[in-house]
C-alpha atoms as a PDB file:
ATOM      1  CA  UNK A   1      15.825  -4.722  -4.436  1.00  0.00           C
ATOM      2  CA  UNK A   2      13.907  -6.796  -7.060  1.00  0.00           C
ATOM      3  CA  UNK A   3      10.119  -5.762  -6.714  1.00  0.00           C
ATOM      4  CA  UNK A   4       9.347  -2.300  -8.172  1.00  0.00           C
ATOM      5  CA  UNK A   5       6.364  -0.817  -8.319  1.00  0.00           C
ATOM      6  CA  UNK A   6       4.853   2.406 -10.676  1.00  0.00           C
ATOM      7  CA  UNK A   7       1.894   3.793 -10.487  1.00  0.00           C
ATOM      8  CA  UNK A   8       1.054   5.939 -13.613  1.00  0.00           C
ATOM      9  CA  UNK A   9       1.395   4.176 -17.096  1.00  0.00           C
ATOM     10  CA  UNK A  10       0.961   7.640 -19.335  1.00  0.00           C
ATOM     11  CA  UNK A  11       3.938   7.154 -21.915  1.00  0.00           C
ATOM     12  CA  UNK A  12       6.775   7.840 -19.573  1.00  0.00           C
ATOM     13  CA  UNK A  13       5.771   5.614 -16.726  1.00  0.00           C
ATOM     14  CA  UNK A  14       4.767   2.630 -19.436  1.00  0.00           C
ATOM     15  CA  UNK A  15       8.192   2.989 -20.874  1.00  0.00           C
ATOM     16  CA  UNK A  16       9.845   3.091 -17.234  1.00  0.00           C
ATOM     17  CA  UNK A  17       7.481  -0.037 -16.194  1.00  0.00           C
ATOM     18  CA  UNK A  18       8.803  -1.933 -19.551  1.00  0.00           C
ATOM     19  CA  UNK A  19      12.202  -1.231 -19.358  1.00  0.00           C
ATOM     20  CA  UNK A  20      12.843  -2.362 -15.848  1.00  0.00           C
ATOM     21  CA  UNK A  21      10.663  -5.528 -16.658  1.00  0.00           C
ATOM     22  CA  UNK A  22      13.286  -6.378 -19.486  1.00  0.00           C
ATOM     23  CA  UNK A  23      15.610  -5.584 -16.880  1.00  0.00           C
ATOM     24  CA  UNK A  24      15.037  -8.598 -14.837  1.00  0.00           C
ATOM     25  CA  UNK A  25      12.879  -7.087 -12.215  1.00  0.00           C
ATOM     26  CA  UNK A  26       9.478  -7.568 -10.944  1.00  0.00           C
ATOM     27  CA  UNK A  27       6.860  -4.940 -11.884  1.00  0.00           C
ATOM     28  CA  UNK A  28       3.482  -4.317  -9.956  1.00  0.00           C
ATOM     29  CA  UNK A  29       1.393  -1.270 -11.980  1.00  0.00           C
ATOM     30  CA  UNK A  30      -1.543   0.751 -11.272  1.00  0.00           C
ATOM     31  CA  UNK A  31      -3.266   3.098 -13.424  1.00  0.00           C
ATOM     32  CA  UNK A  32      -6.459   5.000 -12.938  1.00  0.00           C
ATOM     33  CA  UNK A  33      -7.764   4.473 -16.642  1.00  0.00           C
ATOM     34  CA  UNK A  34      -7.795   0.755 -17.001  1.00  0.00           C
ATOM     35  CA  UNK A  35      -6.779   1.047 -20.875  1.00  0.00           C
ATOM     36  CA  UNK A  36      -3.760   2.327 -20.634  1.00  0.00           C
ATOM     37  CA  UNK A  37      -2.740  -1.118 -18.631  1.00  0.00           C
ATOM     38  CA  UNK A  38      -2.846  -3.453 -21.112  1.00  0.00           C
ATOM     39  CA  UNK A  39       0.246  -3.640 -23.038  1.00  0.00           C
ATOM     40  CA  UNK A  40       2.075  -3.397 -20.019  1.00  0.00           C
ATOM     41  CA  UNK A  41      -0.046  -6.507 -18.646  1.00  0.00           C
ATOM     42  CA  UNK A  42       0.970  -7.934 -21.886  1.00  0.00           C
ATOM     43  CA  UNK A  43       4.503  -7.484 -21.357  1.00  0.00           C
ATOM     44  CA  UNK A  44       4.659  -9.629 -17.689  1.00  0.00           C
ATOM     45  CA  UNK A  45       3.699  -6.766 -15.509  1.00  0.00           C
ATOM     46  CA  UNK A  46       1.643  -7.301 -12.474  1.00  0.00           C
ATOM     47  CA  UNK A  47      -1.962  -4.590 -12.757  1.00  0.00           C
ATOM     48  CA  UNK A  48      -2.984  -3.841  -9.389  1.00  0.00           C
ATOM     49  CA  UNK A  49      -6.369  -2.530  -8.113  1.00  0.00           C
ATOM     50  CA  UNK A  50      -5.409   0.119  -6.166  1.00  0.00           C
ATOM     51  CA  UNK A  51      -1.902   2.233  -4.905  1.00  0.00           C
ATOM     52  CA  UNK A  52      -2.471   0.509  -1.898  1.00  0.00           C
ATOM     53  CA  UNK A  53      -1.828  -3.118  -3.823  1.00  0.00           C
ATOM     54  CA  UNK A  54       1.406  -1.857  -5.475  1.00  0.00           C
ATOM     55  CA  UNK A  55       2.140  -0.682  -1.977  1.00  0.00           C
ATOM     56  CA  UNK A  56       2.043  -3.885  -0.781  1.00  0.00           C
ATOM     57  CA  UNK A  57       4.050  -5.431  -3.331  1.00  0.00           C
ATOM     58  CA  UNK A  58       6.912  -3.219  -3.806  1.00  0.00           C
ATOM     59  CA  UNK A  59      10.217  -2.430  -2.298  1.00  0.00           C
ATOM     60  CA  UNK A  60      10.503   0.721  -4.420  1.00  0.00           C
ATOM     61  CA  UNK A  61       7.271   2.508  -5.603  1.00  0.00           C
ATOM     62  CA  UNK A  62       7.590   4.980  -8.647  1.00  0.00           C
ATOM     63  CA  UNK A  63       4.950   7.402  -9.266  1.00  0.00           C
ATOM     64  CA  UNK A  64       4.847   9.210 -12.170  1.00  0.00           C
ATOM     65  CA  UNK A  65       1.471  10.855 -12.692  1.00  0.00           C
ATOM     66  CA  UNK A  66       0.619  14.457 -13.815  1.00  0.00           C
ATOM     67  CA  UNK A  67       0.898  16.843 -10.885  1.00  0.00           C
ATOM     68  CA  UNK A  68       0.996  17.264  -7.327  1.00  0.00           C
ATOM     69  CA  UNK A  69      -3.456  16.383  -6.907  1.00  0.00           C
ATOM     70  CA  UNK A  70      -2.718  13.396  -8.447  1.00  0.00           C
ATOM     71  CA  UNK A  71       0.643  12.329  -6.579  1.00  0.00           C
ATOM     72  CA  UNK A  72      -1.741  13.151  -2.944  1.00  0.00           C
ATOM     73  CA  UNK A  73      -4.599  11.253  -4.434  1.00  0.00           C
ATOM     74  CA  UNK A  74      -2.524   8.006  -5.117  1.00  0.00           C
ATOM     75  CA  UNK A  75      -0.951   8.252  -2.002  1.00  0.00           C
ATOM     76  CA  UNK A  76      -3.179   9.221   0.569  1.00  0.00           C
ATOM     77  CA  UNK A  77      -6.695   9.537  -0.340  1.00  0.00           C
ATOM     78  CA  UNK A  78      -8.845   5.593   0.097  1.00  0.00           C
ATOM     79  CA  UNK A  79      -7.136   2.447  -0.565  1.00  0.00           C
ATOM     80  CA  UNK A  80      -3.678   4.557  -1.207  1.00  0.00           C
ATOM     81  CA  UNK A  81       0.208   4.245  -0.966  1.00  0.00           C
ATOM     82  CA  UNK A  82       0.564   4.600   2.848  1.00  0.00           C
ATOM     83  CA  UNK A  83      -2.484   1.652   3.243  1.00  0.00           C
ATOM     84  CA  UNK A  84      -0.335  -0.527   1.910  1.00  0.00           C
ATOM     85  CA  UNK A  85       3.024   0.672   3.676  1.00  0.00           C
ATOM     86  CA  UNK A  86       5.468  -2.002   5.098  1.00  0.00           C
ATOM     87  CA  UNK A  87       9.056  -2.053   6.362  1.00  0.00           C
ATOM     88  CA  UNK A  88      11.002  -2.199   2.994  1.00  0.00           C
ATOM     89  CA  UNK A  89       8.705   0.415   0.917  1.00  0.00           C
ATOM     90  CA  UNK A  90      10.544   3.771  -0.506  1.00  0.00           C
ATOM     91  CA  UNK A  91       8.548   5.773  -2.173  1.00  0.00           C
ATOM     92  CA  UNK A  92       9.984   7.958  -5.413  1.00  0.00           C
ATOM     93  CA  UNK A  93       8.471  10.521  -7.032  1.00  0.00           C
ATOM     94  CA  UNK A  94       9.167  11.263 -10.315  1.00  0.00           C
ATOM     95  CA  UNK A  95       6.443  13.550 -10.975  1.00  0.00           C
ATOM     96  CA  UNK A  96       6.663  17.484 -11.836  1.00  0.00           C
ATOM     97  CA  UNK A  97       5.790  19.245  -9.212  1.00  0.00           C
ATOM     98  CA  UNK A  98       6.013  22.307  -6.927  1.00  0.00           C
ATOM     99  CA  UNK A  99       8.999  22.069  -4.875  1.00  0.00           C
ATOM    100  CA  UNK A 100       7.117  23.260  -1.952  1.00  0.00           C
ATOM    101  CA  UNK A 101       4.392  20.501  -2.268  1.00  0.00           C
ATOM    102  CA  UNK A 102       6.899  17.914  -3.115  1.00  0.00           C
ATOM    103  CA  UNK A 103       8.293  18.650   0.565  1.00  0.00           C
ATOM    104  CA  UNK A 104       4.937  18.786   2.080  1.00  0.00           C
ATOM    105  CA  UNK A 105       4.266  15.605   0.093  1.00  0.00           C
ATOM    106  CA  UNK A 106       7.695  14.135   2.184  1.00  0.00           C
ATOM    107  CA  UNK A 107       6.446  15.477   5.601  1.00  0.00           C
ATOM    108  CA  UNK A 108       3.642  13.569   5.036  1.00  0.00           C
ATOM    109  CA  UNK A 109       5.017  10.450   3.716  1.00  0.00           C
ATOM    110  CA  UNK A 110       7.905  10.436   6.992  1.00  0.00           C
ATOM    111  CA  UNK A 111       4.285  11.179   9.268  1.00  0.00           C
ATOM    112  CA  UNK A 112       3.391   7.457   8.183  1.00  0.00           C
ATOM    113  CA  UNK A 113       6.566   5.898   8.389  1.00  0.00           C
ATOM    114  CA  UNK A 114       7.117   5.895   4.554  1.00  0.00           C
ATOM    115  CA  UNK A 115      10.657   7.795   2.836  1.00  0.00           C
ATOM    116  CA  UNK A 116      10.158   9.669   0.144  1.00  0.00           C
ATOM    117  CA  UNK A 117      12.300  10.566  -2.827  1.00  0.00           C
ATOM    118  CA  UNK A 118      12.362  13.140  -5.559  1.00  0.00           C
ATOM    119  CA  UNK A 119      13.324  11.853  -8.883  1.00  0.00           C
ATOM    120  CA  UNK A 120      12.069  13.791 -11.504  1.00  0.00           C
ATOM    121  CA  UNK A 121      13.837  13.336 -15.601  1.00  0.00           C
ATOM    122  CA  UNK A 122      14.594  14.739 -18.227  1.00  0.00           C
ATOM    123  CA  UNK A 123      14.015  12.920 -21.819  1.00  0.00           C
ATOM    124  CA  UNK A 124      10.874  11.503 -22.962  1.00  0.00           C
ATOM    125  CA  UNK A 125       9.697   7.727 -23.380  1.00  0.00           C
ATOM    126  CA  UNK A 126      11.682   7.642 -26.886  1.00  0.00           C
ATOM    127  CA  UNK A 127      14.946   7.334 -24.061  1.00  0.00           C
ATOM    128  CA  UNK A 128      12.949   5.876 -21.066  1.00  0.00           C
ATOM    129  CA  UNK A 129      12.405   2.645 -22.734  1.00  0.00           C
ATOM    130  CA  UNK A 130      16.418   2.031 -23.265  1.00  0.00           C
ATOM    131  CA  UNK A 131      16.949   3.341 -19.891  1.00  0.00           C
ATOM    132  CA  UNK A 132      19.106   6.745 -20.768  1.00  0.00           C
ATOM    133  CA  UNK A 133      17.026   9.107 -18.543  1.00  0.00           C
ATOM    134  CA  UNK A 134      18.781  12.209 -16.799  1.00  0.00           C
ATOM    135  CA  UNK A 135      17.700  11.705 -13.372  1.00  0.00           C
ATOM    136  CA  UNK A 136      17.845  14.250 -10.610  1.00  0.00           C
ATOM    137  CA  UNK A 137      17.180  13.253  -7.280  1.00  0.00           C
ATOM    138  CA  UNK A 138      17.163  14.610  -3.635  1.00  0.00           C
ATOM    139  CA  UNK A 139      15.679  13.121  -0.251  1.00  0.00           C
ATOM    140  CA  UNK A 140      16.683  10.922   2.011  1.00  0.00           C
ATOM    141  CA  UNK A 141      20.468  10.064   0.912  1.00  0.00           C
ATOM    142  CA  UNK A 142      20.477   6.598   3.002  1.00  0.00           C
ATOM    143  CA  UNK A 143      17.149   5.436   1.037  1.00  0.00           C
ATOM    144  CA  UNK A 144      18.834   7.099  -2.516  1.00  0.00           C
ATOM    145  CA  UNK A 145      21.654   4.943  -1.907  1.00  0.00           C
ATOM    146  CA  UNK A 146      19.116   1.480  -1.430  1.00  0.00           C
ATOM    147  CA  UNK A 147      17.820   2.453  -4.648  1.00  0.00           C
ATOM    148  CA  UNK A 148      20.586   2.932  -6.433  1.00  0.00           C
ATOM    149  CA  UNK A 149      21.007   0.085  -8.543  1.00  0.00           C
ATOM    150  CA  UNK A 150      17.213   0.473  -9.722  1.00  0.00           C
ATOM    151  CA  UNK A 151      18.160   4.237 -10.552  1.00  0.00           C
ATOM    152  CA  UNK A 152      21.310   3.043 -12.560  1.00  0.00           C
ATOM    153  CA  UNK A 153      18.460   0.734 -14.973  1.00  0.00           C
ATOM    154  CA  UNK A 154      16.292   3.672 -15.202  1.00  0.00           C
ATOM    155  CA  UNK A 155      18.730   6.239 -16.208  1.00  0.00           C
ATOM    156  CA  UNK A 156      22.134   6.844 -17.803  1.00  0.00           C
ATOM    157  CA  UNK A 157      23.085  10.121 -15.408  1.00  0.00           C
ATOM    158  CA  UNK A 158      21.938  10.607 -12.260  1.00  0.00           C
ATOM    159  CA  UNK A 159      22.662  14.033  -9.919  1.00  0.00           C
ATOM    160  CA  UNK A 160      22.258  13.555  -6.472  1.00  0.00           C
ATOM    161  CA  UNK A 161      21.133  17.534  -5.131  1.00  0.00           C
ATOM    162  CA  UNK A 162      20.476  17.627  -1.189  1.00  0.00           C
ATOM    163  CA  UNK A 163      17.255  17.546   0.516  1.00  0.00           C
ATOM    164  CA  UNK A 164      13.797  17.109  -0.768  1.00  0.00           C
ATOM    165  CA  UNK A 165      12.351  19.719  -3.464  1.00  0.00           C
ATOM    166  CA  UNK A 166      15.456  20.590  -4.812  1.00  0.00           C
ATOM    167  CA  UNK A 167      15.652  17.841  -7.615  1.00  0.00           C
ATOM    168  CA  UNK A 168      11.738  19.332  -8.212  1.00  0.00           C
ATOM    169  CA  UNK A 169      13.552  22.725  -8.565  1.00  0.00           C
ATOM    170  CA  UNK A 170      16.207  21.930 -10.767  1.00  0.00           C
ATOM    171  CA  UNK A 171      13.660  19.914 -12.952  1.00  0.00           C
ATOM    172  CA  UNK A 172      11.393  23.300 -12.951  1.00  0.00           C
ATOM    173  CA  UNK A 173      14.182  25.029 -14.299  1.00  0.00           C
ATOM    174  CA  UNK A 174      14.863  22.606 -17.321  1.00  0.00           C
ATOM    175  CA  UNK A 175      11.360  22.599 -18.626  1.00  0.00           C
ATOM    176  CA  UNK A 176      11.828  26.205 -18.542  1.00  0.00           C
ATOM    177  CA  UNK A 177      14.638  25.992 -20.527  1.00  0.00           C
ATOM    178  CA  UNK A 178      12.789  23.678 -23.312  1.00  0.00           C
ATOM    179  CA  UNK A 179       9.964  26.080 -22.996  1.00  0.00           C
ATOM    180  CA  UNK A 180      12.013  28.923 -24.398  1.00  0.00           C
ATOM    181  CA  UNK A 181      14.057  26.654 -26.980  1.00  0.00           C
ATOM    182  CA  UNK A 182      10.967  25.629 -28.210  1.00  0.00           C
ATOM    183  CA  UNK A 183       9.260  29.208 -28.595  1.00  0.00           C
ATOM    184  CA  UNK A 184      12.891  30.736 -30.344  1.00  0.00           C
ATOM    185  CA  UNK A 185      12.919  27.804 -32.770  1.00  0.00           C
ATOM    186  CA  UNK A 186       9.331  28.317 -33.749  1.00  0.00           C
ATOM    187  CA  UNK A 187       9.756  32.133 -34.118  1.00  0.00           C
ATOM    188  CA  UNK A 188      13.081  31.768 -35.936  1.00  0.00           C
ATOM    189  CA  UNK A 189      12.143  29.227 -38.543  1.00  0.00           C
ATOM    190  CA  UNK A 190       8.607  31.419 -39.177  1.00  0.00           C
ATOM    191  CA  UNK A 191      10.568  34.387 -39.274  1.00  0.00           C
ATOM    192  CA  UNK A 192      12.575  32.844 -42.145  1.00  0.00           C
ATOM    193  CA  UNK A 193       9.715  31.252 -44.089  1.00  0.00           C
ATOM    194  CA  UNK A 194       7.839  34.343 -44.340  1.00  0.00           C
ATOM    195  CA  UNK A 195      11.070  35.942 -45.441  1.00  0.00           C
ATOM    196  CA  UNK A 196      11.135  33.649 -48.354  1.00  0.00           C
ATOM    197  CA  UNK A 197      14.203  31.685 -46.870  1.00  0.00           C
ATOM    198  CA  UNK A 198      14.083  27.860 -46.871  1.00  0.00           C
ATOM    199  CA  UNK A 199      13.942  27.754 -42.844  1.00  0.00           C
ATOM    200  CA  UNK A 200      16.574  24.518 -43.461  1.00  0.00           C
ATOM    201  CA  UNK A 201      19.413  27.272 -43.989  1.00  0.00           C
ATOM    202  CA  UNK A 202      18.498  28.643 -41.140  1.00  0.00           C
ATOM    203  CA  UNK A 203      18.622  25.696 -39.391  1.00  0.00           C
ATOM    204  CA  UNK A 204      21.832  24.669 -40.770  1.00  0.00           C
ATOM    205  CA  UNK A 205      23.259  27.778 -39.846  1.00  0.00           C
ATOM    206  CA  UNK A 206      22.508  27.824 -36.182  1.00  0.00           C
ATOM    207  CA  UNK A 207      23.407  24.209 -35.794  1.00  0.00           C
ATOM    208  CA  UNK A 208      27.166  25.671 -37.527  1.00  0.00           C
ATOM    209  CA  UNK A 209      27.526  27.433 -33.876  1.00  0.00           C
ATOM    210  CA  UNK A 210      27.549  27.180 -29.915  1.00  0.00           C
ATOM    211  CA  UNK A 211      24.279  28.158 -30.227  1.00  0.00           C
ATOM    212  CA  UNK A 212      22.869  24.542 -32.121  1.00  0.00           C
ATOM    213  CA  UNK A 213      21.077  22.594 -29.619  1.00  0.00           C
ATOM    214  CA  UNK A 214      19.586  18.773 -29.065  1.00  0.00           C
ATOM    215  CA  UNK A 215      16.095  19.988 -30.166  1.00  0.00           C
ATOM    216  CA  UNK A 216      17.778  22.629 -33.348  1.00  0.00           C
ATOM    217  CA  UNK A 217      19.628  19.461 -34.190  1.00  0.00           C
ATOM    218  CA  UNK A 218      16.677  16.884 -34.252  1.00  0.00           C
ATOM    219  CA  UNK A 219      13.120  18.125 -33.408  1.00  0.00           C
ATOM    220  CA  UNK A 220      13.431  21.504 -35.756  1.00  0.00           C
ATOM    221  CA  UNK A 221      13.911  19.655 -38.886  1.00  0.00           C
ATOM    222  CA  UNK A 222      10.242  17.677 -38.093  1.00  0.00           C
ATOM    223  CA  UNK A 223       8.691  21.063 -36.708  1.00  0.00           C
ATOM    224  CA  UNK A 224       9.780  22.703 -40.723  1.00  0.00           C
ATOM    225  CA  UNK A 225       7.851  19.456 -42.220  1.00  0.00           C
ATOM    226  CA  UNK A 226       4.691  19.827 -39.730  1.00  0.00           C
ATOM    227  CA  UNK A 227       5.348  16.079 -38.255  1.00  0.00           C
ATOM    228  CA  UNK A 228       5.479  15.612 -34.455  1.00  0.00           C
ATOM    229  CA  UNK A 229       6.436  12.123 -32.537  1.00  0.00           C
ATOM    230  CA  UNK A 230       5.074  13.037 -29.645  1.00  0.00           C
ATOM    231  CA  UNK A 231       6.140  12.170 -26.793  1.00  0.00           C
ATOM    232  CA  UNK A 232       5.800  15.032 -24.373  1.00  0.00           C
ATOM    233  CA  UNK A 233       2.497  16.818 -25.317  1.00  0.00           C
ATOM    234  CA  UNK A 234       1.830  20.346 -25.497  1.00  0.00           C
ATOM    235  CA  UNK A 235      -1.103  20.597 -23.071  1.00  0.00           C
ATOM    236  CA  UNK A 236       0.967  18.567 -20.351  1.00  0.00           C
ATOM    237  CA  UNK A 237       4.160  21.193 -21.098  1.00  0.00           C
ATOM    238  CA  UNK A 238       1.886  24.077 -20.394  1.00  0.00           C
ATOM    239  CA  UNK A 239       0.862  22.640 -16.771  1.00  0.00           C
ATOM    240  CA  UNK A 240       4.288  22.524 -16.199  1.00  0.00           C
ATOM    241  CA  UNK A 241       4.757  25.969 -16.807  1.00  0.00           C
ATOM    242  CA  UNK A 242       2.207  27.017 -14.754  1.00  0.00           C
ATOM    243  CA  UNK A 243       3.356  24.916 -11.671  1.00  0.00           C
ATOM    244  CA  UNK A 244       6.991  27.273 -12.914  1.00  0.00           C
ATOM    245  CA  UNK A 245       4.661  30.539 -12.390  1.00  0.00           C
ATOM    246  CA  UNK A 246       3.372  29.752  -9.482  1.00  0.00           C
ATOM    247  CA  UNK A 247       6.808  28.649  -8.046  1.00  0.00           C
ATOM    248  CA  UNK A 248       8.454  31.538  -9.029  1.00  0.00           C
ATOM    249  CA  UNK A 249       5.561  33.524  -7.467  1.00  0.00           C
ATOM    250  CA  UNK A 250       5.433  31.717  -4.117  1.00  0.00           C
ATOM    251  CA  UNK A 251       9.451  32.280  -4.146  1.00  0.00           C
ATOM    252  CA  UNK A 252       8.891  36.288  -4.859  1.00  0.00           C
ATOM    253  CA  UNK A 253      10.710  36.404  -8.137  1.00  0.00           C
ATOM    254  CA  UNK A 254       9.565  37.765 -11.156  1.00  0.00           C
ATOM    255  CA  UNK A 255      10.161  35.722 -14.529  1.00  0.00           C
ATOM    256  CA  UNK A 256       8.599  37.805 -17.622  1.00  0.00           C
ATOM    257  CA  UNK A 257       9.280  35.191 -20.073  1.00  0.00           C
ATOM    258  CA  UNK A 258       8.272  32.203 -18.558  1.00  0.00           C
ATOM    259  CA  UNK A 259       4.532  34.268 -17.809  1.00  0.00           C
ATOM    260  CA  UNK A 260       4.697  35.202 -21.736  1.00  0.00           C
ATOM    261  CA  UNK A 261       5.126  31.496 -22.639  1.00  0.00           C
ATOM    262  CA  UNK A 262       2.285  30.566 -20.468  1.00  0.00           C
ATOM    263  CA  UNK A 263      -0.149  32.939 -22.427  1.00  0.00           C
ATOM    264  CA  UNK A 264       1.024  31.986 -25.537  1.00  0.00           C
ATOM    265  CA  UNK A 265       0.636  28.236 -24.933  1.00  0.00           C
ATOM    266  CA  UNK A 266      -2.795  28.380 -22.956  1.00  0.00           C
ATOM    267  CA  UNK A 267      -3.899  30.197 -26.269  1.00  0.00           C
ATOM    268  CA  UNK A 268      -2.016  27.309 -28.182  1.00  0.00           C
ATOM    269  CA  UNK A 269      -4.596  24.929 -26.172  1.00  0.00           C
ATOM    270  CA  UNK A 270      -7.255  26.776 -26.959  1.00  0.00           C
ATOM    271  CA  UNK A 271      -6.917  26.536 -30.604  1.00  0.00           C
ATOM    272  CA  UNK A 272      -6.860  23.005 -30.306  1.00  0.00           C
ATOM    273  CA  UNK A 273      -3.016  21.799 -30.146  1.00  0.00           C
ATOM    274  CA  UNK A 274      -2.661  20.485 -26.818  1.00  0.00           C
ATOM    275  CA  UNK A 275      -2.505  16.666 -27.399  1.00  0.00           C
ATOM    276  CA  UNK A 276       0.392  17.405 -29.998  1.00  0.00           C
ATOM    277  CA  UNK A 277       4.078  17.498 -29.131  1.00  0.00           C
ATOM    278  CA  UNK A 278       5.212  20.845 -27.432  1.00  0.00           C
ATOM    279  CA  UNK A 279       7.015  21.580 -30.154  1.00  0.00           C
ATOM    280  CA  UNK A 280       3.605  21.470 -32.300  1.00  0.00           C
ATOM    281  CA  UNK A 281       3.752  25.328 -30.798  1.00  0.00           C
ATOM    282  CA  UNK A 282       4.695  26.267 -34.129  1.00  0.00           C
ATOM    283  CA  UNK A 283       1.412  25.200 -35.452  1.00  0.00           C
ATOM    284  CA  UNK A 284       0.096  27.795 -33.053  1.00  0.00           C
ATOM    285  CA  UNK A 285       1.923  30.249 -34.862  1.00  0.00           C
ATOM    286  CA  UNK A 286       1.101  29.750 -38.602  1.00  0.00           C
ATOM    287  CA  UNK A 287      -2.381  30.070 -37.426  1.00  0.00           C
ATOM    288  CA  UNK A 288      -2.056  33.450 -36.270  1.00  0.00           C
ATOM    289  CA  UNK A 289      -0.061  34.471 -39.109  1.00  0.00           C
ATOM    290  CA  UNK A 290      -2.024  33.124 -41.788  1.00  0.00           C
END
């Protein structure tokens, strides 16, 4: 499997597109704004016209666009994915998404003769581009196993989970997760500021214990000194808690914190810090506390 196609060139599918070109493999990209195609044309990459061209001249088409509108749009709305289906093509989507529309997505994917995977990630462009993704993936395991070798360039860990949605599921549950650390790092280091305590003690302490994570260890330190590398935004964050509301709410569970988190970054957007990183939520909160 040489000929890969992706279809959404925001930051994470440019850095996918880039890495597997370096990778020895053949690249056919689409992307709805035109702009956002260029240094990948730069790099070797084939620009199509349409989903329906990438189709056409892929084995394995990765889409990686911002929710589940935009994954039906690309793939079965005028000159899309299944227009351009052939024999080889596997579709895998590594979009965050509703489980539940990720396997109504599938049904209609097998309904034209197309597989479809679930391969949502976790780590940003910053990893993307040197191939060190966390991938989870569920679906078809026949087609998983075709793709496997294209999987192993994109990321460093993969978890194979089952049937389609549940790599969607899992994914839902660790943006969750970086929701939250996000939000308690935020509080704690403006908690300790207003205290009159450099918040680098703080830091320093918490990092001494089981408690220290990836973000406490790297991302805090920046969030202290106001300066973001962004490369998951805020606004983009928030619809993915949203699409973790309404899952939990089609699914009859109640999460209190996760609907908390939702207000507080909505509110975030409002004020104007939605195209920083997510972790620019602290911003949010010196501006209510000035």
């Amino acid at each position: 499997m040489k000929r890969i196609g992706i279809i959404g060139l925001g930051m994470l599918g440019n850095a996918v597109a880039l890495h597997l070109i370096d990778s020895g493999f053949e690249v056919t990209a689409y992307n709805r704004t035109k702009e956002k195609t260029l240094e990948s044309k730069g790099k070797g990459i084939t620009i199509a016209e349409s989903p329906k061209e990438v189709a056409e001249n892929s084995e394995l088409l990765i889409i990686v666009v911002k929710d589940a509108d935009a994954v039906k749009q690309v793939s079965f709305e005028n000159n899309g994915i299944i227009k351009g289906n052939h024999e080889k093509l596997i579709v895998a989507d590594m979009s965050t998404i509703d489980p539940s529309e990720s396997k109504n997505i599938s049904k209609q994917f097998k309904d034209s003769g197309i597989t479809k995977l679930d391969i949502p990630v976790m780590g940003g462009p910053n990893v993307a581009i040197t191939g060190d993704l966390v991938m989870m993936a569920s679906g078809d395991k026949e087609s998983f196993e075709k793709c496997k070798k294209v999987f192993d360039t994109i990321a460093s860990k993969i978890f194979f989970l089952g049937e389609s949605g549940v790599a969607n599921s899992i994914k839902l549950a660790m943006n969750l997760q970086i929701t939250m650390l996000a939000l308690a790092l935020s509080e704690g280091i403006t908690l300790v500021k207003k205290s009159n305590v450099d918040p680098k003690i703080f830091l320093e302490i918490l990092n001494s214990t089981y408690f220290k994570t990836g973000m406490s260890e790297k991302k805090a330190y920046k969030m202290i000194d106001g300066k973001y590398d962004t490369t998951f935004t805020l606004s983009n964050l928030k619809k993915d808690i949203t699409t973790i509301t309404n899952a939990s709410k089609s699914l009859g569970i109640k999460l209190p914190m996760i609907s908390k988190a939702e207000e507080v970054y909505e509110n975030a957007i409002k004020e104007g810090f939605g195209d920083i990183d997510y972790t620019g939520i602290i911003e949010y909160l010196k501006k209510i506390n000035e």
